[in-house]
PDB file of N, CA and C in Angstrom:
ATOM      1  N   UNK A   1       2.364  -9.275  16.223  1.00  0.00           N
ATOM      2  CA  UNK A   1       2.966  -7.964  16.315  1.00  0.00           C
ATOM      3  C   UNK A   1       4.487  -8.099  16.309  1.00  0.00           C
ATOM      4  N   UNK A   2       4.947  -7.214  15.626  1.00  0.00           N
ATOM      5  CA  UNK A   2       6.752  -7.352  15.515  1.00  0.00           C
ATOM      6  C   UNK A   2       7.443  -8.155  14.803  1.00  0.00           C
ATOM      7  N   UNK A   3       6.224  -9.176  13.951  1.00  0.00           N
ATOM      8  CA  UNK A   3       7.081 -10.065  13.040  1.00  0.00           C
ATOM      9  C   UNK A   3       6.856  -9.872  11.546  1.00  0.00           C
ATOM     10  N   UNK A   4       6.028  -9.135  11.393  1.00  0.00           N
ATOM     11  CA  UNK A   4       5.332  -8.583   9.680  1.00  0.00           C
ATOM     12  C   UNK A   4       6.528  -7.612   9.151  1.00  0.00           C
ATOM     13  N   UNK A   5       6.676  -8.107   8.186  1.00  0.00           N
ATOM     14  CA  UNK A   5       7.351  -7.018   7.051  1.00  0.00           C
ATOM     15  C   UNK A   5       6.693  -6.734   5.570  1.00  0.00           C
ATOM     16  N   UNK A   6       6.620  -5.585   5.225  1.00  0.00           N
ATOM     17  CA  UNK A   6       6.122  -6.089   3.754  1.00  0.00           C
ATOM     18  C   UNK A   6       5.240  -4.940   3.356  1.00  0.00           C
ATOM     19  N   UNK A   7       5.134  -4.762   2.197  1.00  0.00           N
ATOM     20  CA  UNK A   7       3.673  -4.380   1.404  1.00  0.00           C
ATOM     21  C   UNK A   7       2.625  -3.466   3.031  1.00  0.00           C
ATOM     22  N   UNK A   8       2.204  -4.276   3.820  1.00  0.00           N
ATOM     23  CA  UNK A   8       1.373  -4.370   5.133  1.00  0.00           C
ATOM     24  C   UNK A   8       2.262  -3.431   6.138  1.00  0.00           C
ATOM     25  N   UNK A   9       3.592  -3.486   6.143  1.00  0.00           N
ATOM     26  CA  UNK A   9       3.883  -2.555   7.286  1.00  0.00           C
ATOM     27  C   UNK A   9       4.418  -3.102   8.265  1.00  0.00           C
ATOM     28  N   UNK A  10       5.128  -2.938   9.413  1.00  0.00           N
ATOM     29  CA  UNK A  10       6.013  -3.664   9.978  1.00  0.00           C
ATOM     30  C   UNK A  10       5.031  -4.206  11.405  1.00  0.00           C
ATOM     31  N   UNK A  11       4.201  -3.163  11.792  1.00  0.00           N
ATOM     32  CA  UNK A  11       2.955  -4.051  12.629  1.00  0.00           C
ATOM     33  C   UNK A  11       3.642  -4.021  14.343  1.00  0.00           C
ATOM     34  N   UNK A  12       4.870  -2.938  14.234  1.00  0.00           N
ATOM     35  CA  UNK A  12       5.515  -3.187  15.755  1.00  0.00           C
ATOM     36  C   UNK A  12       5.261  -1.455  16.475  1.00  0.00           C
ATOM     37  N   UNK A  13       4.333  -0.623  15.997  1.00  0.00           N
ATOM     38  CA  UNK A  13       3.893   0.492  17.184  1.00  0.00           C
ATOM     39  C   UNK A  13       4.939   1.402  16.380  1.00  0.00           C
ATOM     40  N   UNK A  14       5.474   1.207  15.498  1.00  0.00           N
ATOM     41  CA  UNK A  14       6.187   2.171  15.148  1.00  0.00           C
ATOM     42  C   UNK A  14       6.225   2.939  13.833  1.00  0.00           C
ATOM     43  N   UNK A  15       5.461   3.779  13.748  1.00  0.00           N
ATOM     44  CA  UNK A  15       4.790   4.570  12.290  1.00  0.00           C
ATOM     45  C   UNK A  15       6.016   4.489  11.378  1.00  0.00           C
ATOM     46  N   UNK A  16       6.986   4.978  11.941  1.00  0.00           N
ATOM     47  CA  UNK A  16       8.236   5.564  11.438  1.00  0.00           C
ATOM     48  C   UNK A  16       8.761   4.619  10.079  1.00  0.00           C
ATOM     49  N   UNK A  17       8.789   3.054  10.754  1.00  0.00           N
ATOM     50  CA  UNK A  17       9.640   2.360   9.804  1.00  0.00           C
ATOM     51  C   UNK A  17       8.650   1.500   8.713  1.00  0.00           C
ATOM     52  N   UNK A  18       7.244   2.378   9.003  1.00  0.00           N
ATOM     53  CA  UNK A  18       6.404   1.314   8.035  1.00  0.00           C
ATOM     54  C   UNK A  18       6.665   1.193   6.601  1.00  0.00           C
ATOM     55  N   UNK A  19       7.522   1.835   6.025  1.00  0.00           N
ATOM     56  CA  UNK A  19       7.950   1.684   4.367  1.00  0.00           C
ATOM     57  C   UNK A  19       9.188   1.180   4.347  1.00  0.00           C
ATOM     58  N   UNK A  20       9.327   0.319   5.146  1.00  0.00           N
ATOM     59  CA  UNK A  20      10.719  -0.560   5.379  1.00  0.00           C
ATOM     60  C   UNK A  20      10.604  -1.405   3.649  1.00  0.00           C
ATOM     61  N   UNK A  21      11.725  -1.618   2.828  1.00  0.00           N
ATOM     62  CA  UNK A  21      11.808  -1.823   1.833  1.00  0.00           C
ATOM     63  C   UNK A  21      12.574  -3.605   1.835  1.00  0.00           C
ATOM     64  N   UNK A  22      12.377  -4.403   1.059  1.00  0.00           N
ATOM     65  CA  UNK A  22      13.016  -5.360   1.034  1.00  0.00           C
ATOM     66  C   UNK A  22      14.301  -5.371   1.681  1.00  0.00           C
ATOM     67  N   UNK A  23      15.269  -4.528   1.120  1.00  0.00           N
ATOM     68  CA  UNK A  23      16.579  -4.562   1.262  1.00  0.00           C
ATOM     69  C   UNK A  23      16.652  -3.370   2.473  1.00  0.00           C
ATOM     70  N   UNK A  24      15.852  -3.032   4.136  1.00  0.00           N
ATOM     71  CA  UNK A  24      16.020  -2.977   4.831  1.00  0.00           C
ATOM     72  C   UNK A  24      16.153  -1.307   4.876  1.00  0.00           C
ATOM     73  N   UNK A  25      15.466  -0.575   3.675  1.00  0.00           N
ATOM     74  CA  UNK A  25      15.437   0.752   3.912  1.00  0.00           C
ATOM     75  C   UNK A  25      14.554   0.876   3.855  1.00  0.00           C
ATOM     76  N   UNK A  26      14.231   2.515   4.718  1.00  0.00           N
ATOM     77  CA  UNK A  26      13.110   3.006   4.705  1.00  0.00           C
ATOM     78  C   UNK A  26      12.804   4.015   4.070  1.00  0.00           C
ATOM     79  N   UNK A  27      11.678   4.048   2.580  1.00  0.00           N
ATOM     80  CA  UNK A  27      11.059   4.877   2.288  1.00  0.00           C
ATOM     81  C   UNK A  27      10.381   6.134   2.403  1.00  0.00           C
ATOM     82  N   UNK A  28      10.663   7.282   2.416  1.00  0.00           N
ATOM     83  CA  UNK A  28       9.940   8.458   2.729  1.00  0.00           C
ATOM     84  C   UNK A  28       8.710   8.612   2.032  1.00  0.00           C
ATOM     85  N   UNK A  29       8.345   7.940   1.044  1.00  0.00           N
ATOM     86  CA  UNK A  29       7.266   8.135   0.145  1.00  0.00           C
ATOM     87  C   UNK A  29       5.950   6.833  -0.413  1.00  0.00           C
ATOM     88  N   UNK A  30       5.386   6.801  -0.686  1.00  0.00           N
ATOM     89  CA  UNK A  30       4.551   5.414  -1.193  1.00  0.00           C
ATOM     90  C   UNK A  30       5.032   4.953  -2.344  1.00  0.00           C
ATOM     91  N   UNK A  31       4.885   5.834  -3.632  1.00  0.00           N
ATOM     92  CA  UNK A  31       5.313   5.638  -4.556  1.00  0.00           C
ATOM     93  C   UNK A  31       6.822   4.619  -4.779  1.00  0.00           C
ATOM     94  N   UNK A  32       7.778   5.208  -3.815  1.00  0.00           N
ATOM     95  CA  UNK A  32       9.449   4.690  -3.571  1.00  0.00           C
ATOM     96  C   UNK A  32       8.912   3.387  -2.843  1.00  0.00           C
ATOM     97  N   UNK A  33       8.180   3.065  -2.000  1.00  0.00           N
ATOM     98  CA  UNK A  33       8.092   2.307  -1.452  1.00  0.00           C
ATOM     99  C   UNK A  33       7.571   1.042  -2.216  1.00  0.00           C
ATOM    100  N   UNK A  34       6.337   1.119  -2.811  1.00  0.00           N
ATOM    101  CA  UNK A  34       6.061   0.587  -3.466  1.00  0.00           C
ATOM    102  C   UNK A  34       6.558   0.408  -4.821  1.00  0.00           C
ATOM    103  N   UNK A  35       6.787   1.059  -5.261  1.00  0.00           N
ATOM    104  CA  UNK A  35       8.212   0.507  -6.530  1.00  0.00           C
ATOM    105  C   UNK A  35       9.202  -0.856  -5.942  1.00  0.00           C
ATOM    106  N   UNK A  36       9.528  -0.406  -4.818  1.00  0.00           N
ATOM    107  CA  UNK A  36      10.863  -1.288  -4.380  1.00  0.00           C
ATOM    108  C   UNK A  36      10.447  -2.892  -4.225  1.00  0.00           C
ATOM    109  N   UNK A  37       8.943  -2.908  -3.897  1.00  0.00           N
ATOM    110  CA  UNK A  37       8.217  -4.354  -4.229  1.00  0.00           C
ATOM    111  C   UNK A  37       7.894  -5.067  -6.024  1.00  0.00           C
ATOM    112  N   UNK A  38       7.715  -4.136  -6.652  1.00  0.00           N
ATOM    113  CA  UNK A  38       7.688  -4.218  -8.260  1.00  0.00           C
ATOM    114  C   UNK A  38       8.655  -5.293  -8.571  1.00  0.00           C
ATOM    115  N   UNK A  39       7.684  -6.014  -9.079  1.00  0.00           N
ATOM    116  CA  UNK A  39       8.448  -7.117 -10.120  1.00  0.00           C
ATOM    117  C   UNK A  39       9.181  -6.994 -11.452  1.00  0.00           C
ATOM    118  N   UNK A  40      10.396  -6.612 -12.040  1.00  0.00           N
ATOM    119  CA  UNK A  40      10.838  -5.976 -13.192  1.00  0.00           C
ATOM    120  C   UNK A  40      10.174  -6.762 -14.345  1.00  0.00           C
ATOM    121  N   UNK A  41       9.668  -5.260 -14.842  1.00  0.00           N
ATOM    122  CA  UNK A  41       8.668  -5.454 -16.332  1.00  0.00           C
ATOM    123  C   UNK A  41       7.514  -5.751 -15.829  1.00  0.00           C
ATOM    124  N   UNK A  42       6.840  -5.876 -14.992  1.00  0.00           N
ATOM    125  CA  UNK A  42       5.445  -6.255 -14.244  1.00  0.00           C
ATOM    126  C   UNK A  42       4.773  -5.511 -14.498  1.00  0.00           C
ATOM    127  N   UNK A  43       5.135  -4.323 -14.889  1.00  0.00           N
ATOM    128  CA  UNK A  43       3.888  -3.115 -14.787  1.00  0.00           C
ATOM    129  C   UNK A  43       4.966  -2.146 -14.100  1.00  0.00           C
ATOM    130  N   UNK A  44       4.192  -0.630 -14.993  1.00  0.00           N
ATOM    131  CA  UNK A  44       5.043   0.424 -14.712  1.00  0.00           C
ATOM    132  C   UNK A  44       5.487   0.857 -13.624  1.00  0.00           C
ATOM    133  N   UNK A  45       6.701   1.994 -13.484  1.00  0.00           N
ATOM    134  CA  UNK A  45       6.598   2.147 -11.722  1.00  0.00           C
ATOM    135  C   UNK A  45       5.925   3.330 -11.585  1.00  0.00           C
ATOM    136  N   UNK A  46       5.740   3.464 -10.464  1.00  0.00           N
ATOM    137  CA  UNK A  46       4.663   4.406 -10.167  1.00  0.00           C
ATOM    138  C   UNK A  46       5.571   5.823 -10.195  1.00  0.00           C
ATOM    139  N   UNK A  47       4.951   7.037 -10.409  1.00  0.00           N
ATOM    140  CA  UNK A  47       5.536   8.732 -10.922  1.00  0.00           C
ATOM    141  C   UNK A  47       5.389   8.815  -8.651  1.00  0.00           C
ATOM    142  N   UNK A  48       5.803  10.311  -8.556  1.00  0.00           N
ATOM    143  CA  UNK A  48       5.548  10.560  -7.604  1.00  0.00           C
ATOM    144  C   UNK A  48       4.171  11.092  -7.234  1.00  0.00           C
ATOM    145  N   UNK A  49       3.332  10.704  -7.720  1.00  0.00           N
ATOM    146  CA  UNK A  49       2.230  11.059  -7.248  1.00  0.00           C
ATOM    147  C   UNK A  49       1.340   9.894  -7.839  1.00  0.00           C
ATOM    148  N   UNK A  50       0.453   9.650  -6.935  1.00  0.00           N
ATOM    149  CA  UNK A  50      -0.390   8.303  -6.738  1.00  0.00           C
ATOM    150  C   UNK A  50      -1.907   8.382  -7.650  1.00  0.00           C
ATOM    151  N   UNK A  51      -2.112   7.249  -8.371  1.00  0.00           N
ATOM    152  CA  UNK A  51      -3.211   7.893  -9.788  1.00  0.00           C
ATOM    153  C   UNK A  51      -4.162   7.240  -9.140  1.00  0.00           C
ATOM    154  N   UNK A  52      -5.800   7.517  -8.951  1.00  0.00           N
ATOM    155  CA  UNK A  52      -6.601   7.204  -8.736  1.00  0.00           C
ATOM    156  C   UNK A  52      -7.277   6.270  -9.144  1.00  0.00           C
ATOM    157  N   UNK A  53      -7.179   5.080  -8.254  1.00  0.00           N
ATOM    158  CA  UNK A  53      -7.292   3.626  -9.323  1.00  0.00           C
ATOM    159  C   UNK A  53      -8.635   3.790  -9.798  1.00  0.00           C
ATOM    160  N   UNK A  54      -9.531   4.373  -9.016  1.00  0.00           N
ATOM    161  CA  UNK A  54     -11.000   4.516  -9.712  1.00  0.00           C
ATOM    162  C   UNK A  54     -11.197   4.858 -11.018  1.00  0.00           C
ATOM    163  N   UNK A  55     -10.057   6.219 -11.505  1.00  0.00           N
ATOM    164  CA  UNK A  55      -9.806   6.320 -12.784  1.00  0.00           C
ATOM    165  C   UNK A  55      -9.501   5.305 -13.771  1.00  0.00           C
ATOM    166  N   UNK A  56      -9.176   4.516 -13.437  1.00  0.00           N
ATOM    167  CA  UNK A  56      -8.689   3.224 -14.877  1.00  0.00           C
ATOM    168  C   UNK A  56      -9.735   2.171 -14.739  1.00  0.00           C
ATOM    169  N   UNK A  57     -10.477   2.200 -13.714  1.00  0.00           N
ATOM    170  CA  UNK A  57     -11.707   1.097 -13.723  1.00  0.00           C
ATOM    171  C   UNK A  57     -13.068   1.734 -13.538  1.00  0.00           C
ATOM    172  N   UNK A  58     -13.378   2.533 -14.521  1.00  0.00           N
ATOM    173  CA  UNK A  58     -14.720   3.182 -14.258  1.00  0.00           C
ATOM    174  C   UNK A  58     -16.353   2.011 -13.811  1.00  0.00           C
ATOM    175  N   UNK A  59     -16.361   2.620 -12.892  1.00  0.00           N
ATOM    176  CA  UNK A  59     -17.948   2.121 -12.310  1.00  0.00           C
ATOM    177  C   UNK A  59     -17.477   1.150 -11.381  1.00  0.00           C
ATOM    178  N   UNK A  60     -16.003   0.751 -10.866  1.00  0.00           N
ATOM    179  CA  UNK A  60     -15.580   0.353  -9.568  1.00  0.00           C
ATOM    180  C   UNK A  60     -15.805   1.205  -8.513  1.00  0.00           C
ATOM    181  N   UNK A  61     -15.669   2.644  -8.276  1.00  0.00           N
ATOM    182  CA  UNK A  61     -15.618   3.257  -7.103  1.00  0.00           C
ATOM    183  C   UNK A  61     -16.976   2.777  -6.161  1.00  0.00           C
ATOM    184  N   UNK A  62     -17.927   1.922  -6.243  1.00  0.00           N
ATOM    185  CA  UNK A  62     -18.995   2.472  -5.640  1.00  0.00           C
ATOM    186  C   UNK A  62     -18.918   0.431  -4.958  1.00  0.00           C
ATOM    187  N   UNK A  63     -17.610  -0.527  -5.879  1.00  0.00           N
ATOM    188  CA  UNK A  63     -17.604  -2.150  -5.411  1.00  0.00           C
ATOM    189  C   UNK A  63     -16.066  -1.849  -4.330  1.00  0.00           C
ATOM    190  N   UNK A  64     -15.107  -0.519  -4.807  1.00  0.00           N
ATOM    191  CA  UNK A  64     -13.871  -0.564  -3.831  1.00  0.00           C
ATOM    192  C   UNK A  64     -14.382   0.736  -2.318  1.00  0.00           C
ATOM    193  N   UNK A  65     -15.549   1.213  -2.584  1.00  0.00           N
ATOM    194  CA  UNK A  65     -16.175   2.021  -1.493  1.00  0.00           C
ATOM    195  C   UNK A  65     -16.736   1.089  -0.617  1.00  0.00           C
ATOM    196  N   UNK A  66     -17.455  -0.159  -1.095  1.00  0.00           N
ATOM    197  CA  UNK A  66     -18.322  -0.663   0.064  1.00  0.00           C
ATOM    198  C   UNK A  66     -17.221  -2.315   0.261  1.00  0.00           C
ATOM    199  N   UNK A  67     -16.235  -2.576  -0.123  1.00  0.00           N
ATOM    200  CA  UNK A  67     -15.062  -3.293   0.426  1.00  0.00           C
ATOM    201  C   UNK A  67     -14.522  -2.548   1.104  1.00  0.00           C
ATOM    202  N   UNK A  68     -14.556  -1.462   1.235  1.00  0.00           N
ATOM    203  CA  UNK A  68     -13.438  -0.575   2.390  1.00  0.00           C
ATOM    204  C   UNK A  68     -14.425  -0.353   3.210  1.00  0.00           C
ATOM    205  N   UNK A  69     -15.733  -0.329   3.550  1.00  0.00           N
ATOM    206  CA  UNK A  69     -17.020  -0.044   4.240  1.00  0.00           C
ATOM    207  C   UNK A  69     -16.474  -1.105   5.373  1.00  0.00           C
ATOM    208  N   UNK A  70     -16.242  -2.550   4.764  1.00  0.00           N
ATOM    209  CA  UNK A  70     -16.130  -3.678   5.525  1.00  0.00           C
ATOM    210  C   UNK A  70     -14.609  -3.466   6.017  1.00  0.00           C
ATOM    211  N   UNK A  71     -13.882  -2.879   5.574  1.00  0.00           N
ATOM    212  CA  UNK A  71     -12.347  -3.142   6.314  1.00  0.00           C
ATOM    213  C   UNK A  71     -12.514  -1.970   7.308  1.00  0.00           C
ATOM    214  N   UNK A  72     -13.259  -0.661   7.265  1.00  0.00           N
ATOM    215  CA  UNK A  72     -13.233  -0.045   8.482  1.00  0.00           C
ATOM    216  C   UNK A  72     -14.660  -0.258   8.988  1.00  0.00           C
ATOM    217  N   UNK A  73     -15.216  -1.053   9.000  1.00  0.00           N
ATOM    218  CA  UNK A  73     -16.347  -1.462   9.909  1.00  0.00           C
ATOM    219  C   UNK A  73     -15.887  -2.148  11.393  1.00  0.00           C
ATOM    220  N   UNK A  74     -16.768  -2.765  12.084  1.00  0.00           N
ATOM    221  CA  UNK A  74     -16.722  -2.855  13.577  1.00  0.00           C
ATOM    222  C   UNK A  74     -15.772  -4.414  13.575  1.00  0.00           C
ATOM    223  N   UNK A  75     -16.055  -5.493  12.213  1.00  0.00           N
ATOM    224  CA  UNK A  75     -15.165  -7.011  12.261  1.00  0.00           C
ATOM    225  C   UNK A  75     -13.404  -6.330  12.479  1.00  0.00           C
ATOM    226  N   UNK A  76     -13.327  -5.118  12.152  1.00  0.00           N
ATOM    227  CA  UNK A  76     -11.556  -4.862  11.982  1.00  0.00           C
ATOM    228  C   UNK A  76     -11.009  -4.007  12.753  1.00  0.00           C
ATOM    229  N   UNK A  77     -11.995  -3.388  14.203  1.00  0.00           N
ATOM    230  CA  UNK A  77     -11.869  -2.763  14.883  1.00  0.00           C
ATOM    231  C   UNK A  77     -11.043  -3.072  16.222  1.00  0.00           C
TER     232      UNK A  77
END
């Protein structure tokens, strides 16, 4: 607790600064946030509004539904 930065969130009780950005700002948004991790030319940056990854991988929703089954199940509680 209190030593994570990153992608994950800062992990110290404090909602506020979880889109803390490399260079020590904080994000109001996901999209901004996650851009600021983007590798240049890696892949596009994200618009302000977040695209439904299920949409670009049809017949995943039902292998990224029961992986998230296990991340909010009772092992992560």
């Amino acid at each position: 607790s209190g030593q994570v930065r990153g992608l994950c969130g800062t992990f110290n009780g404090d909602q506020s600064d979880e889109f803390t950005t490399p260079e020590g700002d904080v994000e109001p948004g996901v999209a901004a946030f996650a851009n600021a991790f983007r590798a240049a030319g890696a892949c596009p940056a994200l618009g302000p509004g977040l695209p439904d990854p299920c949409d670009a991988f049809p017949g995943s929703r039902e292998r990224a539904e029961a992986a998230c089954a296990v991340l909010l199940g009772p092992a992560f509680q």
